[in-house]
Protein backbone atom coordinates (compact mmCIF):
# COMPACT_ATOMS: atom_id res chain seq x y z
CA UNK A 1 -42.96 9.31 -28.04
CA UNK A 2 -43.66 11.10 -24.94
CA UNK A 3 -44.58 7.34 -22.92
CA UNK A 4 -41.22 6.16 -24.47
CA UNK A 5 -39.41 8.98 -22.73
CA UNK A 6 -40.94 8.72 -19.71
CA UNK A 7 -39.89 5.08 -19.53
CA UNK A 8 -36.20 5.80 -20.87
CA UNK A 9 -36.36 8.46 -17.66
CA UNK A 10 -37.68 6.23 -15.33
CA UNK A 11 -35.51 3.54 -15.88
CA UNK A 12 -32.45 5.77 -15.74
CA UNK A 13 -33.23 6.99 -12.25
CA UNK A 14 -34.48 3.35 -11.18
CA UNK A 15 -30.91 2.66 -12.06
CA UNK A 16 -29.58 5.25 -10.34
CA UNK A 17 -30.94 4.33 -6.93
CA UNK A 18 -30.27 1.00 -7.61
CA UNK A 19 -26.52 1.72 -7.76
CA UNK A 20 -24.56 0.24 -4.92
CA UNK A 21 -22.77 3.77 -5.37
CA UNK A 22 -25.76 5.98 -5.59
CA UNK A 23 -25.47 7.23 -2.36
CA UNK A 24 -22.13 7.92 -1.90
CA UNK A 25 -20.86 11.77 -1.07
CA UNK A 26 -17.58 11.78 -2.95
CA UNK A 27 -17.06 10.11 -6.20
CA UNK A 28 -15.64 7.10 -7.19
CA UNK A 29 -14.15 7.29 -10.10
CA UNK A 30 -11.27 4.57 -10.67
CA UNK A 31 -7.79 6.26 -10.00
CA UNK A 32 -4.73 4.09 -11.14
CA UNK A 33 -2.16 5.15 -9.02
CA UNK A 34 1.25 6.60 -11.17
CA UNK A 35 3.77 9.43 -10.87
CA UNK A 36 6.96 10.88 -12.21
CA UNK A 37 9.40 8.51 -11.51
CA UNK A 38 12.35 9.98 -8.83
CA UNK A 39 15.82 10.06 -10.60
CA UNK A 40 19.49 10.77 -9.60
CA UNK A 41 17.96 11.55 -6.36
CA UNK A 42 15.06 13.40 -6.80
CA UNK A 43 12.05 12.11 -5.36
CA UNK A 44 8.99 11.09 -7.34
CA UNK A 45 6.18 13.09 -8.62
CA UNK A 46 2.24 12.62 -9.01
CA UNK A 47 1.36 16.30 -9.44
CA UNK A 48 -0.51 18.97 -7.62
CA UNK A 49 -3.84 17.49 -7.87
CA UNK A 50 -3.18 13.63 -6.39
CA UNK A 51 -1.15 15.06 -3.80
CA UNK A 52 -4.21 17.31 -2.58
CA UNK A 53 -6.56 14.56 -3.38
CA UNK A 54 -4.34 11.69 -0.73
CA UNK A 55 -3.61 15.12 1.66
CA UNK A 56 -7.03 15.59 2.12
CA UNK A 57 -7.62 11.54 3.74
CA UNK A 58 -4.47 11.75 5.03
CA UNK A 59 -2.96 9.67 2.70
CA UNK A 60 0.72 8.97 1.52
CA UNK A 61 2.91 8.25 -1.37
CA UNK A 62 6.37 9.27 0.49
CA UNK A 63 7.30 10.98 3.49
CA UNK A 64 9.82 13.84 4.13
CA UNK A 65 12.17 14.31 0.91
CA UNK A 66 14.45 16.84 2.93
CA UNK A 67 15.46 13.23 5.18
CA UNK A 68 17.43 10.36 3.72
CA UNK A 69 14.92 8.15 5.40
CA UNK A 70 13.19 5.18 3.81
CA UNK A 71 10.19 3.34 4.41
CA UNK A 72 10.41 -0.26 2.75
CA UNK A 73 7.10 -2.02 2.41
CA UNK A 74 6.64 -5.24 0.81
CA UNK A 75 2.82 -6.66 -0.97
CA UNK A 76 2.12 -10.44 -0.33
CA UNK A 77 -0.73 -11.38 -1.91
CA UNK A 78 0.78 -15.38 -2.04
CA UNK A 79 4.05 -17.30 -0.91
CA UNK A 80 6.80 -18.36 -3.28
CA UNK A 81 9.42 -19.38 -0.59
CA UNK A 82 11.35 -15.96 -0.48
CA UNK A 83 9.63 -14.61 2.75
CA UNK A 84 11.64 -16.06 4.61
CA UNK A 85 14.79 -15.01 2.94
CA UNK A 86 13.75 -11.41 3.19
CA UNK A 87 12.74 -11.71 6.96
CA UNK A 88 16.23 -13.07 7.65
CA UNK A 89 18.21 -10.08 5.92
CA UNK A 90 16.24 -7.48 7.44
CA UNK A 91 16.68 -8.96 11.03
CA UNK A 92 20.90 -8.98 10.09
CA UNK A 93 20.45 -5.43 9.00
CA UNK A 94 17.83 -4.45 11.37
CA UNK A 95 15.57 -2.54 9.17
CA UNK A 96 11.91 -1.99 10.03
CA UNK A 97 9.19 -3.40 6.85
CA UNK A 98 5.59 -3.12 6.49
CA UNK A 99 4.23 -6.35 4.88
CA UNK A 100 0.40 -6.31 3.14
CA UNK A 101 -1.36 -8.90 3.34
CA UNK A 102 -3.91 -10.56 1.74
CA UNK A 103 -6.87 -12.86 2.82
CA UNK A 104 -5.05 -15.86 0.58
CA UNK A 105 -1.53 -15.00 2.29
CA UNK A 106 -3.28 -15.30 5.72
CA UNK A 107 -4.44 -18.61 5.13
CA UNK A 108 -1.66 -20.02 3.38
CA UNK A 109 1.63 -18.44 5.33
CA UNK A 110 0.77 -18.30 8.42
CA UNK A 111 3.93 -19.07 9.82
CA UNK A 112 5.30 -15.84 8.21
CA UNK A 113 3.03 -13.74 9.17
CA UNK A 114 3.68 -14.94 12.84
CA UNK A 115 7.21 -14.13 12.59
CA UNK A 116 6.81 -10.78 11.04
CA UNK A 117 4.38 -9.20 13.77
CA UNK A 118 7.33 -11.35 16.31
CA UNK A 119 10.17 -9.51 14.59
CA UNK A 120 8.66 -6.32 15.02
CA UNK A 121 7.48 -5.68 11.72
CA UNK A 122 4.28 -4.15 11.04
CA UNK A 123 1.31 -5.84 9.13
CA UNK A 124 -0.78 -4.07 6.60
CA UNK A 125 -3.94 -4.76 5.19
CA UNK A 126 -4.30 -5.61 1.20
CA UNK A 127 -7.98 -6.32 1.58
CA UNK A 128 -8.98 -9.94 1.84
CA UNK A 129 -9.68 -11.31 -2.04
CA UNK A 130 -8.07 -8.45 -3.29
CA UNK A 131 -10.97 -7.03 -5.58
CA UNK A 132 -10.64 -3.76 -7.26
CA UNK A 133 -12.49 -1.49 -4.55
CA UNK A 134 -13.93 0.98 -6.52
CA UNK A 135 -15.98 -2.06 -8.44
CA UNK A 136 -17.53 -3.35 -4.78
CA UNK A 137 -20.06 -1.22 -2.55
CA UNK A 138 -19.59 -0.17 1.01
CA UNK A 139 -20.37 -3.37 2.74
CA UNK A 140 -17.49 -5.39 1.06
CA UNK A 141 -15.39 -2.49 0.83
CA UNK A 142 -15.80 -2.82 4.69
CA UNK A 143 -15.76 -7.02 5.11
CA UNK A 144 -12.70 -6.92 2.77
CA UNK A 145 -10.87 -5.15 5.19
CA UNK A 146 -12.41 -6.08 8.29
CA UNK A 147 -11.44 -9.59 7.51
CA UNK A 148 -7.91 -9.05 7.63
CA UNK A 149 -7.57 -7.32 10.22
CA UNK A 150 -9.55 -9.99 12.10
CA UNK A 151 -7.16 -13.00 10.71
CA UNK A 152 -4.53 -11.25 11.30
CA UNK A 153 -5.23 -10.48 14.97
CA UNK A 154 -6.57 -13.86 15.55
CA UNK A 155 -2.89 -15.39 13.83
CA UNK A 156 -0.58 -13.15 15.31
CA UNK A 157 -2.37 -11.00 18.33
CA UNK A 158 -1.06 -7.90 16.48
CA UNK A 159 -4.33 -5.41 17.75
CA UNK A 160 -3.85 -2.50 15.47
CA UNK A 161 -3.94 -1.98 11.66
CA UNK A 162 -3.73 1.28 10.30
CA UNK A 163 -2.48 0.83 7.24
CA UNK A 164 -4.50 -0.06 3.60
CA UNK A 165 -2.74 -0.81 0.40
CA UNK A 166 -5.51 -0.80 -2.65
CA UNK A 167 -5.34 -3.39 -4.22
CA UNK A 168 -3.70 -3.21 -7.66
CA UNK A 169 -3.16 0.28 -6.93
CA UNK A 170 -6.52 1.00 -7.63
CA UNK A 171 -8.38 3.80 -5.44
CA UNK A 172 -10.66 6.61 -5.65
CA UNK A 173 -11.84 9.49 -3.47
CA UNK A 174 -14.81 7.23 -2.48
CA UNK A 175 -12.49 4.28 -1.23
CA UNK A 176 -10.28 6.86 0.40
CA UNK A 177 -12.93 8.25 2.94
CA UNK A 178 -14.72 4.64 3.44
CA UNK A 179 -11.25 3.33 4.49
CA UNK A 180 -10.40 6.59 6.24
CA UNK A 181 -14.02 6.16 8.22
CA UNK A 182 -12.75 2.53 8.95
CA UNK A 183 -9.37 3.48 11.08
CA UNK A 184 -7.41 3.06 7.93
CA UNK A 185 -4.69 5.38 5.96
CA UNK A 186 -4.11 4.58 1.78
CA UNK A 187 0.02 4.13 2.32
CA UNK A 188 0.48 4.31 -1.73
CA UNK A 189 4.18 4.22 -3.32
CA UNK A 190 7.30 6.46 -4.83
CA UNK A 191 9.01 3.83 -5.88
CA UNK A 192 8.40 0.45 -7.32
CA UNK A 193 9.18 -1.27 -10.89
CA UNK A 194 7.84 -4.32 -12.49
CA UNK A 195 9.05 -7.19 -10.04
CA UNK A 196 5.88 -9.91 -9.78
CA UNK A 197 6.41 -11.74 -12.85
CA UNK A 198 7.93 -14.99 -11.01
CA UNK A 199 8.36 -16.59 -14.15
CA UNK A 200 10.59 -13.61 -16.14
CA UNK A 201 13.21 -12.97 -13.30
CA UNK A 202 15.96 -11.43 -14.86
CA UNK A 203 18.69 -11.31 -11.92
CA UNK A 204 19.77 -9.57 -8.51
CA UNK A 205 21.28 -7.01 -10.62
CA UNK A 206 16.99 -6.12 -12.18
CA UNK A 207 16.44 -5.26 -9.24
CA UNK A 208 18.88 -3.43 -7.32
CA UNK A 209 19.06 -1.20 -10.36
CA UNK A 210 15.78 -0.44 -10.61
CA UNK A 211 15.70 0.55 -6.87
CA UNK A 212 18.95 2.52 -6.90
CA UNK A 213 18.18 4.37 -10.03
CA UNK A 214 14.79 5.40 -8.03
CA UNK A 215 16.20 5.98 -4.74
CA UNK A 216 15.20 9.33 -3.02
CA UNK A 217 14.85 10.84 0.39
CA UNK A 218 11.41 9.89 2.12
CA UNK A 219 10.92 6.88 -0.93
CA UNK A 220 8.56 4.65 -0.02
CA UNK A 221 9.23 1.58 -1.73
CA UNK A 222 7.25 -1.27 -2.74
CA UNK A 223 8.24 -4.45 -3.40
CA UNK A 224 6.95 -8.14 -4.32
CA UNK A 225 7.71 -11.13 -2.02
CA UNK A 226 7.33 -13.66 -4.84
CA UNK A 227 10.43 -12.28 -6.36
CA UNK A 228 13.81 -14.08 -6.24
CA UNK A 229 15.49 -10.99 -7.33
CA UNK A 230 13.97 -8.83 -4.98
CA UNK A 231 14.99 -11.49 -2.46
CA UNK A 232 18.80 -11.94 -3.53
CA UNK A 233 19.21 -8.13 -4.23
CA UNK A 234 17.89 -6.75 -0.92
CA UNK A 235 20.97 -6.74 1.45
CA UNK A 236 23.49 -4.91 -1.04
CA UNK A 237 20.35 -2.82 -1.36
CA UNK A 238 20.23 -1.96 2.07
CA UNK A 239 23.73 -1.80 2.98
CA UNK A 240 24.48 0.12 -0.04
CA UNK A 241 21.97 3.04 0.82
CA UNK A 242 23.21 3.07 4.55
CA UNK A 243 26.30 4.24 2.39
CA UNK A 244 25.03 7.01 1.18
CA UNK A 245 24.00 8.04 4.35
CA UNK A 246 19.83 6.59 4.14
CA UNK A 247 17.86 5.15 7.47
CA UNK A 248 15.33 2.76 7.06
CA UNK A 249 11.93 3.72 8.96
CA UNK A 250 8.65 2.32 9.94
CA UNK A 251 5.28 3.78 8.65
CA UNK A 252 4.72 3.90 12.30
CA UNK A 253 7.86 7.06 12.20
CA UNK A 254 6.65 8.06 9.31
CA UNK A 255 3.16 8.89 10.84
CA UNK A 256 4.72 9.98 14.25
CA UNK A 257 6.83 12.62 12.64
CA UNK A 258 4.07 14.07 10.83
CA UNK A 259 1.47 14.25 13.76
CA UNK A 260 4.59 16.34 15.25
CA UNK A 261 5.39 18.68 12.34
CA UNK A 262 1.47 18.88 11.91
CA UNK A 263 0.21 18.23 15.73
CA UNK A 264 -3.69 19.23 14.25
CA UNK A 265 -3.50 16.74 11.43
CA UNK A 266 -5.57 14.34 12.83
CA UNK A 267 -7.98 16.04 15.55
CA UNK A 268 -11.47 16.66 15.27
């Protein structure tokens, strides 16, 4: 009995250091992002222990909820011919996005991606095959995103990218420091609503509904490209919140503004 523990034991800590994960400081386990949805104005909630958890890597979910400012960001993991359409209604309105971008989007719209950096909208990184990073070790946590950034740069010139978007939402303290040790901040979400199903569209109306209903100072919305509803919905969006009195940031303000109100934040 005693050889057939020793065995049991021994292959328990061969596992261990076997682990692509062994090693790591922090832990990893799988954190699905959610909150409290924001509702007749009140902004969103994921309680006291996320916040301190995406505080800690410097990480957001919204930005100042004492400003009607918004910061609309948009996830392209593929095209399905509403880019375009998007891009032309925020150059009318001149509103500032954040777009992130996948390895597969790279490859496959490049065009778009040219004419968002031209426009002066900023590109994020989605990672490149969009894998669940807590499921993947350091080295293709790191090729994942190095690999965008590196497309993106060679497509569009566009030198910097601060910005990381897990993929499907999916992070963990882990995945927060590698990507904070790579030049990147997690930019999560305080608003969003099921809008990728391209093939049970319901309507502009779904969508400017859902957003509306949601809407709160410092939001940070996210939104799907492959949406026709997001697409037909988004002016009256927009010019219906400048309205009631909302500007539409960049995550480049939102990030500016809080190195002022916290000039420390980020020094070593």
């Amino acid at each position: 009995m005693k050889k057939i523990i020793k065995i049991v034991l021994a292959m328990v800590f061969l596992f261990f250091i076997a682990s692509p994960f062994a090693q790591s400081a922090v832990p990893n386990t799988p954190i699905h992002w959610g909150f409290k949805k924001g509702q007749e104005g009140r902004p969103a909630d994921a309680g006291n222990v996320l916040e301190q958890l995406l505080e800690k890597y410097g990480a957001v979910y919204m930005g100042d909820t004492s400003k009607k400012e918004i910061y609309l960001t948009f996830d392209n993991g593929y095209e399905n011919g509403y880019t375009n359409q998007i891009l032309d209604v925020l150059k009318k309105e001149k509103v500032p996005a954040t777009f992130f971008v996948t390895g597969h989007y790279l490859e496959s719209a490049e065009d778009q991606v040219v004419r968002m950096v031209e426009e002066g909208h900023i590109v994020g990184n989605h990672s490149y095959y969009h894998p669940d990073l807590t499921q993947v070790d350091d080295a293709r946590v790191k090729r994942e995103l190095e690999k965008v950034r590196a497309l993106t740069y060679e497509i569009t010139g566009q030198k910097q990218m601060s910005y990381l978007r897990p993929p499907r939402g999916v992070f963990s303290e882990r995945t927060l420091k590698l990507a904070k040790e790579a030049g990147y901040t997690h930019v999560l979400w305080s608003l969003a609503f099921v809008d990728w199903h391209t093939d049970k569209q319901r309507g502009w109306e779904y969508s400017y509904n859902n957003i509306m209903k949601q809407i709160h100072p410092g939001a940070i919305l996210l939104l799907h490209t492959v949406s026709k509803d997001n697409a037909d919905a988004l002016e009256k969006v927009i010019k219906d919140l400048k309205k009631q009195g909302y500007t539409f940031k960049s995550l480049d303000d939102l990030f500016a503004s809080k190195e002022l109100d916290h000039p420390m934040l980020h020094k070593k």
